[in-house]
PDB file of N, CA and C in Angstrom:
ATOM      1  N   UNK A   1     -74.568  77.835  79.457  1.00  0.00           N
ATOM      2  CA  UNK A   1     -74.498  78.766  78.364  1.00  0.00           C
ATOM      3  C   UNK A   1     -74.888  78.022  77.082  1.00  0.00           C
ATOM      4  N   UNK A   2     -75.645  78.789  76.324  1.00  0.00           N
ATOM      5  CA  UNK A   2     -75.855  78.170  75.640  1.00  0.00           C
ATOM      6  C   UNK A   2     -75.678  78.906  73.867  1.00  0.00           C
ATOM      7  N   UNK A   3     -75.505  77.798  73.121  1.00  0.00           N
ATOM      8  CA  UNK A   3     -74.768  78.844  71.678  1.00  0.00           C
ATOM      9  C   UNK A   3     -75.738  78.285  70.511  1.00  0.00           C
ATOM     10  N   UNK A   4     -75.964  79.116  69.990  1.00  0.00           N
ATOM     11  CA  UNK A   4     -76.896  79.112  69.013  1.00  0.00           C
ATOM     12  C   UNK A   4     -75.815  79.283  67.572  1.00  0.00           C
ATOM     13  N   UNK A   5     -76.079  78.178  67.000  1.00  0.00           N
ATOM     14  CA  UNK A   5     -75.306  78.619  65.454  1.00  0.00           C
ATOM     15  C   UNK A   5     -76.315  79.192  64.289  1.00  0.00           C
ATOM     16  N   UNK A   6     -75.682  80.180  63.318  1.00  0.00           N
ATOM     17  CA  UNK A   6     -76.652  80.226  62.030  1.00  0.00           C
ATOM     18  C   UNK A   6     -76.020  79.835  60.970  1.00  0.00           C
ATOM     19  N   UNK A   7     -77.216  78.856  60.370  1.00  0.00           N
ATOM     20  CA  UNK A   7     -76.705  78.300  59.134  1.00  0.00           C
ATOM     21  C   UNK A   7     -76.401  79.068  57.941  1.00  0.00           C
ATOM     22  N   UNK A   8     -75.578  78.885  57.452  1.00  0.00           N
ATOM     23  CA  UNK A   8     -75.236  79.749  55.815  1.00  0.00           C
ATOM     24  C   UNK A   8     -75.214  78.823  54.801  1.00  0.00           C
ATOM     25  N   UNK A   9     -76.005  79.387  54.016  1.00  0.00           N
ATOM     26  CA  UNK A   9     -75.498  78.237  52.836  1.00  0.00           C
ATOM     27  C   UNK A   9     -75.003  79.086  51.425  1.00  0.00           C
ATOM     28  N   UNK A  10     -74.032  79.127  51.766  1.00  0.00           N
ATOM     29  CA  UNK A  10     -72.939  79.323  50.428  1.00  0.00           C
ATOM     30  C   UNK A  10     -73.138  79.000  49.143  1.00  0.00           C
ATOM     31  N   UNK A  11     -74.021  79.343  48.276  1.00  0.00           N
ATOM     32  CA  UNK A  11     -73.984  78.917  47.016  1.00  0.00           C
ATOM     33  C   UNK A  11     -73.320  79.018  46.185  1.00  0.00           C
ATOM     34  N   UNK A  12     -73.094  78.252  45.392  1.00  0.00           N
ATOM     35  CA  UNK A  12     -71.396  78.319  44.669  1.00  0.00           C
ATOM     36  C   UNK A  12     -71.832  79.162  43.217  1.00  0.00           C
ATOM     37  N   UNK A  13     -70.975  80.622  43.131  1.00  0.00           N
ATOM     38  CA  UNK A  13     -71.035  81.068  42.096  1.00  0.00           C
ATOM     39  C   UNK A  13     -70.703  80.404  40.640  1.00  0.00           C
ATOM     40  N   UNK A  14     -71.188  81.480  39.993  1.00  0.00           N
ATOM     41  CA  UNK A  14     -70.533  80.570  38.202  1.00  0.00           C
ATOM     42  C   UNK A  14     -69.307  81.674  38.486  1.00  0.00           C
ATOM     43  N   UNK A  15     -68.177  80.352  37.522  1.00  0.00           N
ATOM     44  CA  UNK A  15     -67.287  81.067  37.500  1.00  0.00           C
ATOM     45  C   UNK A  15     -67.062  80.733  35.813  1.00  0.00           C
ATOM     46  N   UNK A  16     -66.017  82.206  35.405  1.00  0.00           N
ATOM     47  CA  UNK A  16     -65.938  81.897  33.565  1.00  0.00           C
ATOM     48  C   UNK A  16     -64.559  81.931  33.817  1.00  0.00           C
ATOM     49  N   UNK A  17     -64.266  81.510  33.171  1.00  0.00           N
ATOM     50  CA  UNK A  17     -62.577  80.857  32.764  1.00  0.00           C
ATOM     51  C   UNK A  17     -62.356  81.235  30.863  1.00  0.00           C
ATOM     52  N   UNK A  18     -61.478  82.625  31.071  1.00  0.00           N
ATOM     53  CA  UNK A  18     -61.295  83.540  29.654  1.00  0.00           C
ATOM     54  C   UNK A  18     -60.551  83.096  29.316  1.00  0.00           C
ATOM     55  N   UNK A  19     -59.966  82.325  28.231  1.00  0.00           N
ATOM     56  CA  UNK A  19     -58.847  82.153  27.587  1.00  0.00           C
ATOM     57  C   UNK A  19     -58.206  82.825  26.561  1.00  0.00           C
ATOM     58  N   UNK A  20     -57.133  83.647  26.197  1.00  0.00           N
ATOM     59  CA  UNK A  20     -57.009  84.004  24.805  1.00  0.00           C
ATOM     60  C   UNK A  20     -55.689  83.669  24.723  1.00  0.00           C
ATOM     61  N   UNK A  21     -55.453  83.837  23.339  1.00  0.00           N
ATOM     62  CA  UNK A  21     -54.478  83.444  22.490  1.00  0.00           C
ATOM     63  C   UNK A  21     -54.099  83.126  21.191  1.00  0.00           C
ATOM     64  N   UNK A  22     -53.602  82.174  20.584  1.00  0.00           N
ATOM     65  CA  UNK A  22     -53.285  82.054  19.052  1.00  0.00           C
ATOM     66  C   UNK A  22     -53.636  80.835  18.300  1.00  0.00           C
ATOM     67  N   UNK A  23     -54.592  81.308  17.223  1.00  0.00           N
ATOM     68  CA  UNK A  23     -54.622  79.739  16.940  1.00  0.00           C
ATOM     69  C   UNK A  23     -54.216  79.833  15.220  1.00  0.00           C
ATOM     70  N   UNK A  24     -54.179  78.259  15.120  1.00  0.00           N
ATOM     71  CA  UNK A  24     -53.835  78.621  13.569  1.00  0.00           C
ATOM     72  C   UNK A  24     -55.266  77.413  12.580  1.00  0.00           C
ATOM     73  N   UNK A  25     -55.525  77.814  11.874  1.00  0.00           N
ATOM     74  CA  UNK A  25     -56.423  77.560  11.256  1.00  0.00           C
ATOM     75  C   UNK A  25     -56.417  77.416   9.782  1.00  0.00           C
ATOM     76  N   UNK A  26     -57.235  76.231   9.127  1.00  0.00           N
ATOM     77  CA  UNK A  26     -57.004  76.206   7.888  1.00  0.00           C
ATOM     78  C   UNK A  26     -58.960  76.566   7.395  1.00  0.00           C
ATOM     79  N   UNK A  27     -58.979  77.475   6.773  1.00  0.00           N
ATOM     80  CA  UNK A  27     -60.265  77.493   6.498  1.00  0.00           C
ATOM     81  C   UNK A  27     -60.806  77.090   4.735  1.00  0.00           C
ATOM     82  N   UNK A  28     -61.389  76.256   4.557  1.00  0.00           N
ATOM     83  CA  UNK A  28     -61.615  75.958   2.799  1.00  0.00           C
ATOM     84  C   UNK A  28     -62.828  76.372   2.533  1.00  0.00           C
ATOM     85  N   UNK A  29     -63.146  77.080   1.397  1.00  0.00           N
ATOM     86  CA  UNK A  29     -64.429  77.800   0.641  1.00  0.00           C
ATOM     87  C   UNK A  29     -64.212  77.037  -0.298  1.00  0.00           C
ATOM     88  N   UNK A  30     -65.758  76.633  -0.881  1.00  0.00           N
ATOM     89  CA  UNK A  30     -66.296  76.195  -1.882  1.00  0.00           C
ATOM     90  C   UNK A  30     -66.936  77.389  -2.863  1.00  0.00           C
ATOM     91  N   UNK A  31     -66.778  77.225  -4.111  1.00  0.00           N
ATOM     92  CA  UNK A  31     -67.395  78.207  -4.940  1.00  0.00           C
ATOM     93  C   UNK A  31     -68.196  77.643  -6.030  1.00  0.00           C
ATOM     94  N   UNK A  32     -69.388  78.435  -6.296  1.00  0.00           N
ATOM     95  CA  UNK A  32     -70.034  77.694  -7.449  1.00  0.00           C
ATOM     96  C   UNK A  32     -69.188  77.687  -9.003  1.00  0.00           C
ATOM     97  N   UNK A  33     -68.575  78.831  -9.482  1.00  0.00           N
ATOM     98  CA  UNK A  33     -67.104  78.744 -10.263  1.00  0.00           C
ATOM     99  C   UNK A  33     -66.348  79.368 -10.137  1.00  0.00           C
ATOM    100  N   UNK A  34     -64.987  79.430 -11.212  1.00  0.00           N
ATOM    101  CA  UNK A  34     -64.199  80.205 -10.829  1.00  0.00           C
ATOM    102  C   UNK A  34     -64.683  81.920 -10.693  1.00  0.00           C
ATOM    103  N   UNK A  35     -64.981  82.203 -11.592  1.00  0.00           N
ATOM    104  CA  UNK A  35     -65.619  83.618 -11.881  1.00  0.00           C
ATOM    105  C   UNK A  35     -66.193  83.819 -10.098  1.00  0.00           C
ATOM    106  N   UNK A  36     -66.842  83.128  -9.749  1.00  0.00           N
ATOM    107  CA  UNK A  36     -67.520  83.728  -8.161  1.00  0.00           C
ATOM    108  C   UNK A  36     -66.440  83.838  -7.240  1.00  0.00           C
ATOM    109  N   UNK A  37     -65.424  82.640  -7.382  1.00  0.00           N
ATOM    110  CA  UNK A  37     -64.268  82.729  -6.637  1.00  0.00           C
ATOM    111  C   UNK A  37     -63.305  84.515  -7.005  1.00  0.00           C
ATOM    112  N   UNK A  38     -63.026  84.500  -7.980  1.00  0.00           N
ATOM    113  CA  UNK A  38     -62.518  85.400  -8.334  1.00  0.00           C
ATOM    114  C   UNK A  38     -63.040  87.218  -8.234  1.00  0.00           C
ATOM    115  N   UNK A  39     -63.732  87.140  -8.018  1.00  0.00           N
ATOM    116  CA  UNK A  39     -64.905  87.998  -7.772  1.00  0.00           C
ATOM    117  C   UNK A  39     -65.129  88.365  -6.463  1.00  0.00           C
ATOM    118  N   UNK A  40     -64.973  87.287  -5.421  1.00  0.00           N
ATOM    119  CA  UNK A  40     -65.071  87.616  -3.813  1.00  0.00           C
ATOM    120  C   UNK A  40     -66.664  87.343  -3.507  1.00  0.00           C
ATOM    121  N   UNK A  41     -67.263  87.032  -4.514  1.00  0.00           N
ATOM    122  CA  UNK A  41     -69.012  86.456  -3.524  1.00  0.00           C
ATOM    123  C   UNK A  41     -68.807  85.717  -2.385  1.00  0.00           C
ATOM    124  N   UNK A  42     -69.648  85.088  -2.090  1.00  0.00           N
ATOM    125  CA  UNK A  42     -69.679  84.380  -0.830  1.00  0.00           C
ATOM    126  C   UNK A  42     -70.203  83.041  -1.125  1.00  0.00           C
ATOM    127  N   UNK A  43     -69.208  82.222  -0.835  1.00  0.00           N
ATOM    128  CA  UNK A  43     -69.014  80.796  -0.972  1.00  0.00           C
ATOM    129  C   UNK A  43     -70.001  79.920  -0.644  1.00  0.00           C
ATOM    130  N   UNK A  44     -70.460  79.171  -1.354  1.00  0.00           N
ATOM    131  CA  UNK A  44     -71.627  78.015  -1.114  1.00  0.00           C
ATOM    132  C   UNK A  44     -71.590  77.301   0.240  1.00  0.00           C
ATOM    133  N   UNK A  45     -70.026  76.940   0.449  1.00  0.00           N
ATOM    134  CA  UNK A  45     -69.762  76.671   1.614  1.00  0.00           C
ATOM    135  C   UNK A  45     -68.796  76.605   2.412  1.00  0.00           C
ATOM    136  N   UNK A  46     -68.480  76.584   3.238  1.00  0.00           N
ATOM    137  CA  UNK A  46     -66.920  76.941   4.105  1.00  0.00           C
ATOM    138  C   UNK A  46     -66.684  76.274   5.269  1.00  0.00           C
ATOM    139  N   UNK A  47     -65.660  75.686   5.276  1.00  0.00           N
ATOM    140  CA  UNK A  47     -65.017  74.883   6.350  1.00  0.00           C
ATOM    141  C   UNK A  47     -64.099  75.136   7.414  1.00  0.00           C
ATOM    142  N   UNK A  48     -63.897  75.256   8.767  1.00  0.00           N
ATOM    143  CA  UNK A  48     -62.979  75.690   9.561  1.00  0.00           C
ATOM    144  C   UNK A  48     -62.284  74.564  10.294  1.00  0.00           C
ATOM    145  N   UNK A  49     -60.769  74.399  10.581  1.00  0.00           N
ATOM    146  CA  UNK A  49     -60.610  73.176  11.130  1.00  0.00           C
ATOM    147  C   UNK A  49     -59.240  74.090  11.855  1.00  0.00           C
ATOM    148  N   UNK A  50     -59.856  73.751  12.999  1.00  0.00           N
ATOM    149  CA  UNK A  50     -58.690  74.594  14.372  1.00  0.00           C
ATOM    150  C   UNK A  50     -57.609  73.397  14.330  1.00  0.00           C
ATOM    151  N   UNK A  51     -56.696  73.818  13.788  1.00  0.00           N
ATOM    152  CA  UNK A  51     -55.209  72.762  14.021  1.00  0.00           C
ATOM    153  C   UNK A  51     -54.560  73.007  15.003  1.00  0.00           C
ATOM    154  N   UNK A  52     -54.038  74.186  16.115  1.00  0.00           N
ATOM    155  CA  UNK A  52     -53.266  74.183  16.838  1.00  0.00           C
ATOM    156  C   UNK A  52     -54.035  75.467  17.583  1.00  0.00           C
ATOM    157  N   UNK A  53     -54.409  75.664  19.134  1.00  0.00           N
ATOM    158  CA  UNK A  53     -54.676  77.061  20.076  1.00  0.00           C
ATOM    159  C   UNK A  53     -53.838  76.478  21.001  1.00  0.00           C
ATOM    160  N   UNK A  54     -52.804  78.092  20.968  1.00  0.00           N
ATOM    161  CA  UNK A  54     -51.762  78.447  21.900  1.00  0.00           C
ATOM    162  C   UNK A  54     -52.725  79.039  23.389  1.00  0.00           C
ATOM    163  N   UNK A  55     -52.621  78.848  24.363  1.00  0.00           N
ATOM    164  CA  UNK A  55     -53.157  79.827  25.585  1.00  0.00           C
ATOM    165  C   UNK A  55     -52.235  80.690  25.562  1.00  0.00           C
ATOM    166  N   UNK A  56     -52.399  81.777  25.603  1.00  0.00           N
ATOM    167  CA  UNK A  56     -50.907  82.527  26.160  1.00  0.00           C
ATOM    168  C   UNK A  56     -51.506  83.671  27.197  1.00  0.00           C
ATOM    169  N   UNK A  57     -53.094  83.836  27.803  1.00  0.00           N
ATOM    170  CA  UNK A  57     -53.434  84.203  29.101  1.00  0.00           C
ATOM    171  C   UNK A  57     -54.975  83.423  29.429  1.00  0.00           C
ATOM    172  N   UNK A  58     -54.982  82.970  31.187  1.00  0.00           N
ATOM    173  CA  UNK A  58     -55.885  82.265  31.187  1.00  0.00           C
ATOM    174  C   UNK A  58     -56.370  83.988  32.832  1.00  0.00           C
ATOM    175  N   UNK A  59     -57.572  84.380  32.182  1.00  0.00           N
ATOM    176  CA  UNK A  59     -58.523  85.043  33.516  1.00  0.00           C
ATOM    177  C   UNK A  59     -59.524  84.355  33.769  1.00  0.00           C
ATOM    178  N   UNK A  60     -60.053  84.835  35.216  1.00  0.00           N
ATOM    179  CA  UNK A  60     -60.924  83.851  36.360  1.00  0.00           C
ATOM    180  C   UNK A  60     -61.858  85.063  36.393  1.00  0.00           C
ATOM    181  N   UNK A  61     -63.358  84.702  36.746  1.00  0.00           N
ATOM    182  CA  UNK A  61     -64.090  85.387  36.059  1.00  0.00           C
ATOM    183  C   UNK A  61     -65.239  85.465  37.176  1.00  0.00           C
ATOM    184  N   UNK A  62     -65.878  86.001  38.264  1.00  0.00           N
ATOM    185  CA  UNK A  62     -66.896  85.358  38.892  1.00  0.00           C
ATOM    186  C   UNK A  62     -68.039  86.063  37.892  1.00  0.00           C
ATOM    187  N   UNK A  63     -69.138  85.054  37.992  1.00  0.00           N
ATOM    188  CA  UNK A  63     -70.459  85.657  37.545  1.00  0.00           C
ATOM    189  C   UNK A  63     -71.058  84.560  36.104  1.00  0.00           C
ATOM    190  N   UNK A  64     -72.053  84.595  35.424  1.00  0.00           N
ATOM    191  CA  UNK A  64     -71.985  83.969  34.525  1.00  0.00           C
ATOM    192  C   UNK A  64     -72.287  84.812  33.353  1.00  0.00           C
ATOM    193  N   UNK A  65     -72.562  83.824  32.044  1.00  0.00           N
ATOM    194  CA  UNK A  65     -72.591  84.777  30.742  1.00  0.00           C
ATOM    195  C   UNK A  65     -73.645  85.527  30.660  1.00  0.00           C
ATOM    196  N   UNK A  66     -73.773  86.822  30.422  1.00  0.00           N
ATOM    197  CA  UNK A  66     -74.601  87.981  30.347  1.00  0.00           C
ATOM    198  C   UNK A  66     -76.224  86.892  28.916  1.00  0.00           C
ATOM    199  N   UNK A  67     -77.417  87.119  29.473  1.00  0.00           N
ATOM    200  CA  UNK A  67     -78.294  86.286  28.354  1.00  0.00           C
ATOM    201  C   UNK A  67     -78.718  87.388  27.675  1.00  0.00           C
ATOM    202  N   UNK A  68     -78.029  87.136  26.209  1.00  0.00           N
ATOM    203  CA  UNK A  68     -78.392  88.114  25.316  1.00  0.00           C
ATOM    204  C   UNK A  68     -79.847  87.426  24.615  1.00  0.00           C
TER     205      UNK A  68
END
């Protein structure tokens, strides 16, 4: 008797790994003076510095990111 195998080859999906949750953040704007500051224009330049992200849910995701 005789047995014939078929090969598979399994290619390994993308998987995405969602995280959300809480973070806390200090963000600093630069202004050309006070008057622009005061006013609400939009700052010459701006800084973001992530100090602390809480996870508080982690989802499993098959597939990869949609190419916009």
């Amino acid at each position: 008797m005789q047995r014939r195998f078929k090969q598979i080859y399994n290619a390994m999906a993308k998987i995405l790994k969602i995280q959300t949750g809480t973070i806390d953040v200090v963000v600093t704007s630069e202004f050309e003076n006070e008057d622009a500051a005061t006013q609400d224009k939009e700052p010459t330049q701006t800084d973001v510095k992530i100090t602390e992200f809480k996870v508080e849910n982690t989802k499993w995701k098959k597939g990869g990111l949609a190419d916009e």
